[in-house]
PDB file of N, CA and C in Angstrom:
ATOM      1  N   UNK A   1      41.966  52.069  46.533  1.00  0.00           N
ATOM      2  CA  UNK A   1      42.317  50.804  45.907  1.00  0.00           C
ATOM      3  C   UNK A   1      41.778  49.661  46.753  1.00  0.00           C
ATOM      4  N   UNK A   2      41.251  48.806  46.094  1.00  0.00           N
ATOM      5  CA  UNK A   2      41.013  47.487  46.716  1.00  0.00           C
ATOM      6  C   UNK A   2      42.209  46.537  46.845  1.00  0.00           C
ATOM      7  N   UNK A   3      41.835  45.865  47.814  1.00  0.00           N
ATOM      8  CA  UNK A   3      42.746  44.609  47.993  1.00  0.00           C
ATOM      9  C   UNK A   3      43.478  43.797  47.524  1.00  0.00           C
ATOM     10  N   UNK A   4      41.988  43.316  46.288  1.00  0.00           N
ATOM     11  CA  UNK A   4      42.413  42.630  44.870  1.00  0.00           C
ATOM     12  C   UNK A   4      43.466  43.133  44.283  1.00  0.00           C
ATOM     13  N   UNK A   5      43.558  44.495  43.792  1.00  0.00           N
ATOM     14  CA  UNK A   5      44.256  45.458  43.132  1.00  0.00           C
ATOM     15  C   UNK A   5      45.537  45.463  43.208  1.00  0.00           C
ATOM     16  N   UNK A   6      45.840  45.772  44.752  1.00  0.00           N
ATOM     17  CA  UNK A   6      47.146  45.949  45.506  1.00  0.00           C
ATOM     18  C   UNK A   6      47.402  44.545  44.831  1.00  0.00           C
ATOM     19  N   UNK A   7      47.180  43.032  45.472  1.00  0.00           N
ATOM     20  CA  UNK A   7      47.172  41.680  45.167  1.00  0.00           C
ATOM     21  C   UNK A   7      47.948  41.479  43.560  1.00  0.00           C
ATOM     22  N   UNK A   8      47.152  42.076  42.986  1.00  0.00           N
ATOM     23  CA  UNK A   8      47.473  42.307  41.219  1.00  0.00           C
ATOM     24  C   UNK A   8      48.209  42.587  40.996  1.00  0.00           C
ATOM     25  N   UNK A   9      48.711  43.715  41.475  1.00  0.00           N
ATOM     26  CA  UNK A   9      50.473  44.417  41.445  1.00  0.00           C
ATOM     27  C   UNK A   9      51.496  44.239  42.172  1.00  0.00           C
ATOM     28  N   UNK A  10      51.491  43.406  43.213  1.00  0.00           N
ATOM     29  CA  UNK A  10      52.439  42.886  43.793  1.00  0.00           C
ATOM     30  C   UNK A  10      52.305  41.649  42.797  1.00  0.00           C
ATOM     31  N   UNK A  11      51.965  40.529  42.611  1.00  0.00           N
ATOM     32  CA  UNK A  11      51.495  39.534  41.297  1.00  0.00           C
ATOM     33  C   UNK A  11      52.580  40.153  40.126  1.00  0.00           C
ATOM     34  N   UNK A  12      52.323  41.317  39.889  1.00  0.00           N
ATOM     35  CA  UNK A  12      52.653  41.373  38.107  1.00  0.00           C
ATOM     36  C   UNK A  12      54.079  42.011  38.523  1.00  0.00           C
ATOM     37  N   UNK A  13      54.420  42.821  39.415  1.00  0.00           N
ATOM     38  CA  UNK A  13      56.110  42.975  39.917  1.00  0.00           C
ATOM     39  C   UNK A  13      56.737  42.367  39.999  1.00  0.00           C
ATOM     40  N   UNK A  14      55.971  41.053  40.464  1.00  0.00           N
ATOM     41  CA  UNK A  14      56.603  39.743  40.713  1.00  0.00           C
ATOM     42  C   UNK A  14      56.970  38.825  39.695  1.00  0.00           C
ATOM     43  N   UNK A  15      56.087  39.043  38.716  1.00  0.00           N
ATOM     44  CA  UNK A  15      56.509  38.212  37.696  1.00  0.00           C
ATOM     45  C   UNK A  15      57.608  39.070  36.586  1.00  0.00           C
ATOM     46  N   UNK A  16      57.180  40.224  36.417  1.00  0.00           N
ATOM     47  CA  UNK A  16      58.141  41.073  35.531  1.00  0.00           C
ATOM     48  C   UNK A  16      59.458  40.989  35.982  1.00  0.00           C
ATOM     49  N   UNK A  17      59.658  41.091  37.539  1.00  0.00           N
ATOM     50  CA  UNK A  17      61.484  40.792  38.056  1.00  0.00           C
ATOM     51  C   UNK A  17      61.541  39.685  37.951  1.00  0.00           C
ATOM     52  N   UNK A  18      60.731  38.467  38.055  1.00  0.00           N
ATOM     53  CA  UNK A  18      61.341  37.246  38.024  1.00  0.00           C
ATOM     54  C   UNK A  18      61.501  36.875  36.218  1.00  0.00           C
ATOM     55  N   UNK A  19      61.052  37.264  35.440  1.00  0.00           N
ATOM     56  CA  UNK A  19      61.167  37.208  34.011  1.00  0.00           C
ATOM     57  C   UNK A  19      62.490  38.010  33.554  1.00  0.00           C
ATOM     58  N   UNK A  20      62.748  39.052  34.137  1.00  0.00           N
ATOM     59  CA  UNK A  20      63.959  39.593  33.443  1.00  0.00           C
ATOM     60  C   UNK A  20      65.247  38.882  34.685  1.00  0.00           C
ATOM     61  N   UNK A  21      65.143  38.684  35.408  1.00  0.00           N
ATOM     62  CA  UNK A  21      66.059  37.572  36.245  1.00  0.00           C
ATOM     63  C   UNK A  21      66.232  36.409  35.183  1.00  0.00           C
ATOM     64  N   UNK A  22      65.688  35.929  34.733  1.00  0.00           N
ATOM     65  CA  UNK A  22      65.263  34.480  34.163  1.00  0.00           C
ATOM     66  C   UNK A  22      66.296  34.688  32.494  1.00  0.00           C
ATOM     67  N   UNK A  23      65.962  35.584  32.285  1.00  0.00           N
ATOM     68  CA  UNK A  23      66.332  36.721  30.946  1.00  0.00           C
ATOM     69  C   UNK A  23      68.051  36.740  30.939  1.00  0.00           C
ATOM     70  N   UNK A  24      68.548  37.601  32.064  1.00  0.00           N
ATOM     71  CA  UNK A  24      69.662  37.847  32.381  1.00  0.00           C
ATOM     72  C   UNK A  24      70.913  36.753  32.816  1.00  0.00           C
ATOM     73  N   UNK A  25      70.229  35.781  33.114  1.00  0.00           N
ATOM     74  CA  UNK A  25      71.017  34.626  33.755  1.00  0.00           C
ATOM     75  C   UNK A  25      70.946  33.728  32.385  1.00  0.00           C
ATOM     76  N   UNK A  26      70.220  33.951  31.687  1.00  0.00           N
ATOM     77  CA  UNK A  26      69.919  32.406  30.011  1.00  0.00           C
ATOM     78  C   UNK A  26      71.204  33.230  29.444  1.00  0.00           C
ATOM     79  N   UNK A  27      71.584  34.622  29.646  1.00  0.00           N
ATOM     80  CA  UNK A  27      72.536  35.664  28.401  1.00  0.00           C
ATOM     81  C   UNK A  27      73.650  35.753  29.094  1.00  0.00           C
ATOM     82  N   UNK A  28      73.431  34.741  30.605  1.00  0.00           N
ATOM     83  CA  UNK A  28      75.343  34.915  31.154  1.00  0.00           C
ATOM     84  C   UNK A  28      75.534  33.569  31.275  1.00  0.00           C
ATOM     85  N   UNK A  29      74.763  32.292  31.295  1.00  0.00           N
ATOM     86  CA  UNK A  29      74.873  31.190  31.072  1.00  0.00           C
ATOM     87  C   UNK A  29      76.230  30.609  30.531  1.00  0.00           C
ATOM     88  N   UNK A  30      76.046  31.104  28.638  1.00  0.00           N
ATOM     89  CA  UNK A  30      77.091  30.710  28.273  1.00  0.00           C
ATOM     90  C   UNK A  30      78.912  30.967  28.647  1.00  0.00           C
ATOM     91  N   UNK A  31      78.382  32.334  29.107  1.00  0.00           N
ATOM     92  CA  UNK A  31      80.093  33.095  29.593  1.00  0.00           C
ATOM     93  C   UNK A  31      80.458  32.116  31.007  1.00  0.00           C
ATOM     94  N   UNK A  32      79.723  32.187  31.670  1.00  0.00           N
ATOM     95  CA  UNK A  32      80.357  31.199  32.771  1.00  0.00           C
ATOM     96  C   UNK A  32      80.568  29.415  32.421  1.00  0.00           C
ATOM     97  N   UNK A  33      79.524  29.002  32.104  1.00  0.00           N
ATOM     98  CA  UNK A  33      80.322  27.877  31.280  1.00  0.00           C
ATOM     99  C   UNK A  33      81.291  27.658  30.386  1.00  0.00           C
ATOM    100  N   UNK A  34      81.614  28.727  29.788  1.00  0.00           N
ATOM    101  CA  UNK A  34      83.165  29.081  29.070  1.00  0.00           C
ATOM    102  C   UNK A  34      84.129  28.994  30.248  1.00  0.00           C
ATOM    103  N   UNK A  35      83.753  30.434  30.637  1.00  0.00           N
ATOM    104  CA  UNK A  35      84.864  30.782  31.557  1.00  0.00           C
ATOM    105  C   UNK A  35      85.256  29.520  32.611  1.00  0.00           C
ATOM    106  N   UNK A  36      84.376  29.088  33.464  1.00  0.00           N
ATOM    107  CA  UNK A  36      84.735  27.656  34.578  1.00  0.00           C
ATOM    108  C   UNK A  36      85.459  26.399  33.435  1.00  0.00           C
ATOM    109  N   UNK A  37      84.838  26.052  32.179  1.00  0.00           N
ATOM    110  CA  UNK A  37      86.073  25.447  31.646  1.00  0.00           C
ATOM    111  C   UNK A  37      87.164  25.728  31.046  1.00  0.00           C
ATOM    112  N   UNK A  38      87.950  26.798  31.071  1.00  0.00           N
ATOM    113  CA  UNK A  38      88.913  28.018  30.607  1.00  0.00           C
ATOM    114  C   UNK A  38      88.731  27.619  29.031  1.00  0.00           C
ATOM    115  N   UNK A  39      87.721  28.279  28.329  1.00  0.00           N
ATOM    116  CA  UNK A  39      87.682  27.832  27.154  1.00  0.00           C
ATOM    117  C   UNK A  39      88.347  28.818  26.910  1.00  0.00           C
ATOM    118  N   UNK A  40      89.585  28.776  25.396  1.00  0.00           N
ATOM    119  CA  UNK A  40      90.106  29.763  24.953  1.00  0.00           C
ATOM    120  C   UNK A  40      89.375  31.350  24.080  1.00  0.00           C
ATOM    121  N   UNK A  41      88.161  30.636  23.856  1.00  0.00           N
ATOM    122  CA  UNK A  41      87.188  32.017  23.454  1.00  0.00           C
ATOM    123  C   UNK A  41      85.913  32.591  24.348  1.00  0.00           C
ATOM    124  N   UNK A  42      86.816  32.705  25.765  1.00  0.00           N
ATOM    125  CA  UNK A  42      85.507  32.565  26.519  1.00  0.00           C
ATOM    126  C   UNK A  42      84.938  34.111  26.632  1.00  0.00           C
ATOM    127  N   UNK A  43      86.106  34.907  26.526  1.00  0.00           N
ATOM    128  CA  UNK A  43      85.304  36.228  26.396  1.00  0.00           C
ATOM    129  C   UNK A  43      84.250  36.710  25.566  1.00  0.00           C
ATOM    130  N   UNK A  44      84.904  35.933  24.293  1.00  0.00           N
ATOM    131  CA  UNK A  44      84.089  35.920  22.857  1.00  0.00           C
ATOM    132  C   UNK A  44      82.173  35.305  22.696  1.00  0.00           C
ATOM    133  N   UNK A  45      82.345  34.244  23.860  1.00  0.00           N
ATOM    134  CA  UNK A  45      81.306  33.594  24.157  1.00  0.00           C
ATOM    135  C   UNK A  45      80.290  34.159  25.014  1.00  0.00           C
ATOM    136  N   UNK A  46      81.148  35.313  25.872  1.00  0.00           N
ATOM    137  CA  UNK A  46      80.037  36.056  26.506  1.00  0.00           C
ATOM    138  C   UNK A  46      79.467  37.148  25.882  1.00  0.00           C
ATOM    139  N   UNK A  47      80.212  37.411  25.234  1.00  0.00           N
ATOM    140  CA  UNK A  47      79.916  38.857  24.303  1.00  0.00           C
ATOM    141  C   UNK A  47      78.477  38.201  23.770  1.00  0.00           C
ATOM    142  N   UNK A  48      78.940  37.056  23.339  1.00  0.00           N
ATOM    143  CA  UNK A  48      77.489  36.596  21.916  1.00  0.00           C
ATOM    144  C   UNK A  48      76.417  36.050  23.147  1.00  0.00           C
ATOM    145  N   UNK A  49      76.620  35.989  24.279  1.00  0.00           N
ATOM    146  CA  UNK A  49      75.620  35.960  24.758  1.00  0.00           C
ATOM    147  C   UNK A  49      74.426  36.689  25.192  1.00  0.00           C
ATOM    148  N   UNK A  50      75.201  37.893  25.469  1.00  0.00           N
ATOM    149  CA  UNK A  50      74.821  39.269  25.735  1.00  0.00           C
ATOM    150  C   UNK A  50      74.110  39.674  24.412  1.00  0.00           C
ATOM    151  N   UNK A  51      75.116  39.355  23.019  1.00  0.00           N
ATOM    152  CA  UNK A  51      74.214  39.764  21.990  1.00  0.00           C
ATOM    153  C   UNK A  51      72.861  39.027  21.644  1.00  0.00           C
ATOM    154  N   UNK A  52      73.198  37.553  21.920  1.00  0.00           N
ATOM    155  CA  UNK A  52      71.539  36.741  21.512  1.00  0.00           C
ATOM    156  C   UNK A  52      70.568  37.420  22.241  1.00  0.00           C
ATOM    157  N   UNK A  53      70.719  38.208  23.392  1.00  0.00           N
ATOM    158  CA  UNK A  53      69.704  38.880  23.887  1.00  0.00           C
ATOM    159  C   UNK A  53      68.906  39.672  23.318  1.00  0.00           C
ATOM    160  N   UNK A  54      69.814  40.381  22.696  1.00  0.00           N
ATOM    161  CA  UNK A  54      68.654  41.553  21.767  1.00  0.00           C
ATOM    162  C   UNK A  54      68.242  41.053  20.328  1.00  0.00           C
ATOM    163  N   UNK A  55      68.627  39.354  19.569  1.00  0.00           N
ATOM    164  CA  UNK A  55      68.089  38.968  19.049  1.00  0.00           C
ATOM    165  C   UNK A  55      67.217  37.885  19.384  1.00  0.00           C
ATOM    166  N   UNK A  56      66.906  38.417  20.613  1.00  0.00           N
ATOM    167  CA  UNK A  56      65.473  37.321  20.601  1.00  0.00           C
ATOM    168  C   UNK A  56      66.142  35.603  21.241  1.00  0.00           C
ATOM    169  N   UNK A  57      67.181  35.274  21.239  1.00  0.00           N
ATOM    170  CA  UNK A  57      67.785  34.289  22.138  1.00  0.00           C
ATOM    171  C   UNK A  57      67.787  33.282  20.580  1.00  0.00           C
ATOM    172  N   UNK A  58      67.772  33.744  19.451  1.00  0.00           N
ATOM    173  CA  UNK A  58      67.620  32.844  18.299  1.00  0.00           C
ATOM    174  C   UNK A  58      69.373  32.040  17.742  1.00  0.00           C
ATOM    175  N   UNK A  59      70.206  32.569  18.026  1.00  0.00           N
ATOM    176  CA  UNK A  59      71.617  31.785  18.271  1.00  0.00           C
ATOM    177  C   UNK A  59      71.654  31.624  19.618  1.00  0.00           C
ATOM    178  N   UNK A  60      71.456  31.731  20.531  1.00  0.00           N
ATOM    179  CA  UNK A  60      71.565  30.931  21.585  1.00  0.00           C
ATOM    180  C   UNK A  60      72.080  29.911  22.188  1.00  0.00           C
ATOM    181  N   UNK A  61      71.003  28.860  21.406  1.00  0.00           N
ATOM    182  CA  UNK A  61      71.717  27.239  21.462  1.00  0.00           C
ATOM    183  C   UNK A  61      72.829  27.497  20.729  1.00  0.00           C
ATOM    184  N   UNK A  62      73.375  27.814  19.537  1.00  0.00           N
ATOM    185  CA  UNK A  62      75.193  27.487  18.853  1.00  0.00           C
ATOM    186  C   UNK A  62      75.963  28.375  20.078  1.00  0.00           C
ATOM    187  N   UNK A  63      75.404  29.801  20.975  1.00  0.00           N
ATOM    188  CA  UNK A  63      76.482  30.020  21.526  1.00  0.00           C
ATOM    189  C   UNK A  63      76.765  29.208  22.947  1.00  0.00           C
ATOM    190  N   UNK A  64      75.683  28.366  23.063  1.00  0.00           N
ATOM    191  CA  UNK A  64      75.676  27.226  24.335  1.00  0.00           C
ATOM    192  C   UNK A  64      76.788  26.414  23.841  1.00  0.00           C
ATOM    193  N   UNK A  65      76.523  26.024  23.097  1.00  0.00           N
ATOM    194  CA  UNK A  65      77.326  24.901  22.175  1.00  0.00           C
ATOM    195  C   UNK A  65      78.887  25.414  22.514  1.00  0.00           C
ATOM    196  N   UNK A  66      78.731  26.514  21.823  1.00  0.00           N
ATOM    197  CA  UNK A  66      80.560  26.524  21.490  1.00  0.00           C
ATOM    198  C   UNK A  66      81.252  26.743  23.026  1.00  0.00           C
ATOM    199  N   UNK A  67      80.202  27.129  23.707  1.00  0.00           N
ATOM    200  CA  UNK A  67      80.722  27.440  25.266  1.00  0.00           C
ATOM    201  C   UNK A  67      80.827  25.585  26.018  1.00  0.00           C
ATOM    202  N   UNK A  68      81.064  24.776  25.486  1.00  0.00           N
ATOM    203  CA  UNK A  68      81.224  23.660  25.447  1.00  0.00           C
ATOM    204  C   UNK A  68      82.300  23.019  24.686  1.00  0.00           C
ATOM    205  N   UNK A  69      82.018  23.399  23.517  1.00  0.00           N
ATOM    206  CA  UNK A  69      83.114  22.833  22.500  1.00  0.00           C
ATOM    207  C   UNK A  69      84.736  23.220  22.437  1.00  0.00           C
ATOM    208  N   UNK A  70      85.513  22.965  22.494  1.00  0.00           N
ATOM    209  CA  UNK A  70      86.892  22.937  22.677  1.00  0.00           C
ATOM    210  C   UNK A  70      87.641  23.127  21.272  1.00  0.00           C
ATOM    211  N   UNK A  71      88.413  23.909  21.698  1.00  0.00           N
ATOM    212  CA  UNK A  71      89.186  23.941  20.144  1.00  0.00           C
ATOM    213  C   UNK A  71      90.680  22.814  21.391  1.00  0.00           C
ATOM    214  N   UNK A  72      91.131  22.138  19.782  1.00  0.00           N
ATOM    215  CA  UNK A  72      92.504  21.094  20.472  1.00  0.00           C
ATOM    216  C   UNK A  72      93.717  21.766  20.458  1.00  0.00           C
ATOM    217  N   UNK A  73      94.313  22.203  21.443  1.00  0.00           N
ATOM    218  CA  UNK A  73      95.466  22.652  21.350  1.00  0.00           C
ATOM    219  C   UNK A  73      96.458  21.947  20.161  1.00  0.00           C
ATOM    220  N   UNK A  74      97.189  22.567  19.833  1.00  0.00           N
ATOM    221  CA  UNK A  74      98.417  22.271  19.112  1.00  0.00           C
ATOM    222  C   UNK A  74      99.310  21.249  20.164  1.00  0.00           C
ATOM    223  N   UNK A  75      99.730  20.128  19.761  1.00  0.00           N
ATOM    224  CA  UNK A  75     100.737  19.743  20.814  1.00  0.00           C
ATOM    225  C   UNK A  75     102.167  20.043  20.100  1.00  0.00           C
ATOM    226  N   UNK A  76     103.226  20.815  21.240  1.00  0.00           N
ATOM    227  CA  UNK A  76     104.255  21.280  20.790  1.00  0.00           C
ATOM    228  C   UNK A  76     105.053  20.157  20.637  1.00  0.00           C
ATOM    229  N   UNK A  77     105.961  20.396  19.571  1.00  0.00           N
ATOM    230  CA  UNK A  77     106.947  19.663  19.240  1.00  0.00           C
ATOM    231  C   UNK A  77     108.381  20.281  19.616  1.00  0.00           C
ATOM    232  N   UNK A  78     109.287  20.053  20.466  1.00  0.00           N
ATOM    233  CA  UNK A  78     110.392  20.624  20.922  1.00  0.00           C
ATOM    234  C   UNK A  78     111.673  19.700  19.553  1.00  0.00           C
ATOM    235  N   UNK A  79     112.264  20.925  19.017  1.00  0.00           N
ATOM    236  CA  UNK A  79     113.416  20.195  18.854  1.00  0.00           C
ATOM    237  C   UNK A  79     114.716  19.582  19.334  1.00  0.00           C
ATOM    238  N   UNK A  80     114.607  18.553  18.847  1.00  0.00           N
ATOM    239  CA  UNK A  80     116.148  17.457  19.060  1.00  0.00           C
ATOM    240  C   UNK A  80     117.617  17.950  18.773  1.00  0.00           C
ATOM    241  N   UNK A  81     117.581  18.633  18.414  1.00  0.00           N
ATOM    242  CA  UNK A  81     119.315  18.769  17.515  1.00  0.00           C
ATOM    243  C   UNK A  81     119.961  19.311  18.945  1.00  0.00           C
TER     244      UNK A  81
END
């Protein structure tokens, strides 16, 4: 093997781990931004993150979104009597 060669494949190792690094962290994104703001569907949010993976990252952005979006609690009403 030449030099070049070796050069080439350390090159393309390099980019294939840094691409599925890149990959793996866009599909846990949303779960930790759930989870650090205790969103109430945050498990739910990682799941679909994990799933946009094997569709191609095409919901993606809505599961970014909802890993943001807040549902409003109910505010309790205690009774008086």
């Amino acid at each position: 093997m030449h030099a070049l060669d070796v050069f080439a494949w350390i090159v393309l190792i390099v980019l294939v781990l840094s691409t599925v690094a890149v990959v793996v962290f866009l599909a846990t994104l949303p779960g930790m931004i759930a989870k650090r703001r205790n969103h109430p569907w945050a498990e739910a949010i990682t799941v679909a993150g994990w799933v946009t993976l094997f569709l191609g990252f095409a919901l993606w952005p809505l599961v970014l979104i909802w890993a943001y979006v807040d549902v409003p609690r109910v505010a309790r009403v205690e009774n008086s009597q």
